[in-house]
C-alpha atoms as a PDB file:
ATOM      1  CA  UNK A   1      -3.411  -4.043 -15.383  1.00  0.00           C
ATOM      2  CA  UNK A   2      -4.119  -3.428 -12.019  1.00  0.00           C
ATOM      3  CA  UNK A   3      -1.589  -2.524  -8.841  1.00  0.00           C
ATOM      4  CA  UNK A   4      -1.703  -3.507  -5.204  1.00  0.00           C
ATOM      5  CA  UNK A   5       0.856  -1.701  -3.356  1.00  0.00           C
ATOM      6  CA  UNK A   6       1.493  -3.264  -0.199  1.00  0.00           C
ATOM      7  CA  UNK A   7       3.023  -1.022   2.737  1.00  0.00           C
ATOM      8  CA  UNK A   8       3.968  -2.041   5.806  1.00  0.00           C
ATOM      9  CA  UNK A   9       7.105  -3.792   8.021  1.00  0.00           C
ATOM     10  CA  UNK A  10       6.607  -7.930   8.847  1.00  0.00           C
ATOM     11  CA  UNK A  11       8.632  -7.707  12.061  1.00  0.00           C
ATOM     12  CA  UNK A  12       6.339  -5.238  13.653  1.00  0.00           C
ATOM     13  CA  UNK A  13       3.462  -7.326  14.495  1.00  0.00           C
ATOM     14  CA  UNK A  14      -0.015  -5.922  12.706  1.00  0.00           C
ATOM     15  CA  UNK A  15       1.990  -3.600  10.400  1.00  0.00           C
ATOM     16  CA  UNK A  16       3.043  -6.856   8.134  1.00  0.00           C
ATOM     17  CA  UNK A  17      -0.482  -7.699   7.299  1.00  0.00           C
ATOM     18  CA  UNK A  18       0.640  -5.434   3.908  1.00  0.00           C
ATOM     19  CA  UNK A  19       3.976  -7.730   3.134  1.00  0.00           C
ATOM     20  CA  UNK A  20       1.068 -11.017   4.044  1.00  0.00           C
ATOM     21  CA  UNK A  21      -0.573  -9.772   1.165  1.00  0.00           C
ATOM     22  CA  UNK A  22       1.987  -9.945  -1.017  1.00  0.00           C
ATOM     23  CA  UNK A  23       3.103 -13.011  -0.333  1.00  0.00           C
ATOM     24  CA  UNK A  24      -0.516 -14.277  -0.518  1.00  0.00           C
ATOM     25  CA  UNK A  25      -0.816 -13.188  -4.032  1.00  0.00           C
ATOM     26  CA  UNK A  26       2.372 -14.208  -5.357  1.00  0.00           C
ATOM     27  CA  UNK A  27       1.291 -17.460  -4.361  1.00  0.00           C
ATOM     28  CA  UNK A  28      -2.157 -17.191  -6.050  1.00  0.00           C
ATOM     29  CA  UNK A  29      -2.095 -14.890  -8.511  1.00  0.00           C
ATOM     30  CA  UNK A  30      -5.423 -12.841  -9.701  1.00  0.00           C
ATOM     31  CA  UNK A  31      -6.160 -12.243 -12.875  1.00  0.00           C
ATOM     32  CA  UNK A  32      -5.592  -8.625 -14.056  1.00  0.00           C
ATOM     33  CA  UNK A  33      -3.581  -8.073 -10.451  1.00  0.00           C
ATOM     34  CA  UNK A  34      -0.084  -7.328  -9.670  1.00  0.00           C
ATOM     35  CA  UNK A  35       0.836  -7.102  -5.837  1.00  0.00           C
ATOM     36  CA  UNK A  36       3.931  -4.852  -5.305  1.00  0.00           C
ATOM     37  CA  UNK A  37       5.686  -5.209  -1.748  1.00  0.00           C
ATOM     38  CA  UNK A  38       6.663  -1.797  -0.731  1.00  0.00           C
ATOM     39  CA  UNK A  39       7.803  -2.895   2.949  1.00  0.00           C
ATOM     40  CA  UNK A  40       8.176  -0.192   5.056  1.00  0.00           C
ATOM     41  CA  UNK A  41      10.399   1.600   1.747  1.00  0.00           C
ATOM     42  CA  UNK A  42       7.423   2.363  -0.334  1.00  0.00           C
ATOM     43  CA  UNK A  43       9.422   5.400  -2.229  1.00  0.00           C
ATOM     44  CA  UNK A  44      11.596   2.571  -3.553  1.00  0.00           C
ATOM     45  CA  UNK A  45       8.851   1.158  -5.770  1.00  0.00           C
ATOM     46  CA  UNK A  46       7.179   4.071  -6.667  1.00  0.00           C
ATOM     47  CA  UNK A  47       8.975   3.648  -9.976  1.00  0.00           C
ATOM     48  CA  UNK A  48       7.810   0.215 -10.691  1.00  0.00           C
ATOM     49  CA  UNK A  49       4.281   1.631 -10.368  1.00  0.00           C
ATOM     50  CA  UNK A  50       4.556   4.399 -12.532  1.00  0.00           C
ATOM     51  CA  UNK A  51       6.405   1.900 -15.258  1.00  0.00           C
ATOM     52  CA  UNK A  52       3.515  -0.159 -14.714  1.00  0.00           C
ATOM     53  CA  UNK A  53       1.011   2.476 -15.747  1.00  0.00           C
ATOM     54  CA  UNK A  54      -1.918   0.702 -13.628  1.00  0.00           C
ATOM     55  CA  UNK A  55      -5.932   1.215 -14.604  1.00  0.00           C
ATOM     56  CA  UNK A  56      -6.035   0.975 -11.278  1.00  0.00           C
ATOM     57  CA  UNK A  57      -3.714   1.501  -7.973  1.00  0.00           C
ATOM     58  CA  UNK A  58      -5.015  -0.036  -4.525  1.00  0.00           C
ATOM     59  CA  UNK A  59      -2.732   1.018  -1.318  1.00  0.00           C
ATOM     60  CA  UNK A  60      -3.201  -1.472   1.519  1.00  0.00           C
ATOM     61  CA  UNK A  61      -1.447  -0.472   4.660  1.00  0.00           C
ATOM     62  CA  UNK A  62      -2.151  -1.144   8.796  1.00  0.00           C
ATOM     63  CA  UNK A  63      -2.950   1.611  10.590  1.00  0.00           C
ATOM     64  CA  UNK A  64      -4.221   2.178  14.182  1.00  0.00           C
ATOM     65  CA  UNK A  65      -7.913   3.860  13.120  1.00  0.00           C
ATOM     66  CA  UNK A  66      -9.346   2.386  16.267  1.00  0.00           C
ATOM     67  CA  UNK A  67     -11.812  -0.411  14.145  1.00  0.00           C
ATOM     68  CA  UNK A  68     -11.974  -3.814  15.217  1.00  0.00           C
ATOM     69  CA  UNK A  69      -9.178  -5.857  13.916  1.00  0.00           C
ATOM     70  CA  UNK A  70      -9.594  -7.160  10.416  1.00  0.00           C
ATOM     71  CA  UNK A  71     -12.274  -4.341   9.531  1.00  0.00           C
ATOM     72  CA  UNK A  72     -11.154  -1.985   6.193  1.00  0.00           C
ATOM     73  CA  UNK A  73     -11.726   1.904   5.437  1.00  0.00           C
ATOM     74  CA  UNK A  74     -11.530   3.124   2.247  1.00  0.00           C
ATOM     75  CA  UNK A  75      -9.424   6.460   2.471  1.00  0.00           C
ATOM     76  CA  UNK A  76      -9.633   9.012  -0.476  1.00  0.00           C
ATOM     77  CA  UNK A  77      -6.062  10.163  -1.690  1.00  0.00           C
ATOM     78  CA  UNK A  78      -6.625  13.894  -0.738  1.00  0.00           C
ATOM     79  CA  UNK A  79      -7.265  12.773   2.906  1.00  0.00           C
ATOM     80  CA  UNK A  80      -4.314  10.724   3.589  1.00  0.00           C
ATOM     81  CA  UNK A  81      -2.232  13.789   3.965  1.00  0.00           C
ATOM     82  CA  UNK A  82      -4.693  15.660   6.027  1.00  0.00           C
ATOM     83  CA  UNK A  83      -5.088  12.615   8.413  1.00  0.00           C
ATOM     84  CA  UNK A  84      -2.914  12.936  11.692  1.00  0.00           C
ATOM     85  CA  UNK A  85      -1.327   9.412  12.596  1.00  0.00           C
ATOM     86  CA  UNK A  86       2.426   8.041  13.157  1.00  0.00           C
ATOM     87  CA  UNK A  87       4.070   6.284  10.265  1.00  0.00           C
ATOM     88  CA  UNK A  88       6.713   4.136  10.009  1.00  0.00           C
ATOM     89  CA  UNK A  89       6.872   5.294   6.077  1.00  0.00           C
ATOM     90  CA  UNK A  90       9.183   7.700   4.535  1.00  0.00           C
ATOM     91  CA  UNK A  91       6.925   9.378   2.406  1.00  0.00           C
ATOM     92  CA  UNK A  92       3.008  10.366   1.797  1.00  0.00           C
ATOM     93  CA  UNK A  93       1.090   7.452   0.852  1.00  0.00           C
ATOM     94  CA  UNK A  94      -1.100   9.440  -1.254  1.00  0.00           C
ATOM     95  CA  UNK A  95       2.430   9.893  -3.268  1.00  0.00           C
ATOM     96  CA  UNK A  96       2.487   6.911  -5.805  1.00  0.00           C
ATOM     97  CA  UNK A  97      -1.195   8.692  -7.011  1.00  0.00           C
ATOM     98  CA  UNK A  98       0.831  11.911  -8.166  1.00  0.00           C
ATOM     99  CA  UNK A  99       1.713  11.930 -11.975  1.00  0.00           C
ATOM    100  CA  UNK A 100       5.537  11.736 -12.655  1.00  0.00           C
ATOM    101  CA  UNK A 101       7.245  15.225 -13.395  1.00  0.00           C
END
């Protein structure tokens, strides 16, 4: 089993291309894939996740990184915190990747 979280608030224009997602799956699901809308909440569902217990979690969230629009960047968990930009998120999204104490 497999985890997209998806991050991100529909009303603010680009930042809903995370809930899109979600949407988009739930309406055509992929094999091995489970799409988990986080909204702009994503500490709400962090639970979910770790119930889960996914091989594999992908975080998929809009951010201003100054690329044209559509283009991706893969961001390794130990730089999201060391990366400088404003979020409309509550937490780290490097924290669903920390084991539960």
């Amino acid at each position: 089993m497999n985890v997209v979280l998806t991050v991100g608030n529909s009303m603010m224009g680009d930042d809903g291309a995370g809930p899109l997602l979600a949407e988009m799956m739930a309406d055509a699901p992929i094999e091995g894939w489970i799409a988990v809308n986080g909204g702009s909440t994503p500490e709400n569902v962090t639970h979910q996740i770790r119930d889960l217990k996914p091989s594999r979690l992908v975080i998929v969230d809009a951010t201003d990184m100054e690329l044209a629009p559509g283009e991706i960047r893969i961001v390794n968990p130990d730089d999201i915190a060391e990366m400088f930009f404003m979020s409309t998120h509550n937490m780290p999204l490097n924290f669903p990747d920390r084991p539960a104490t």
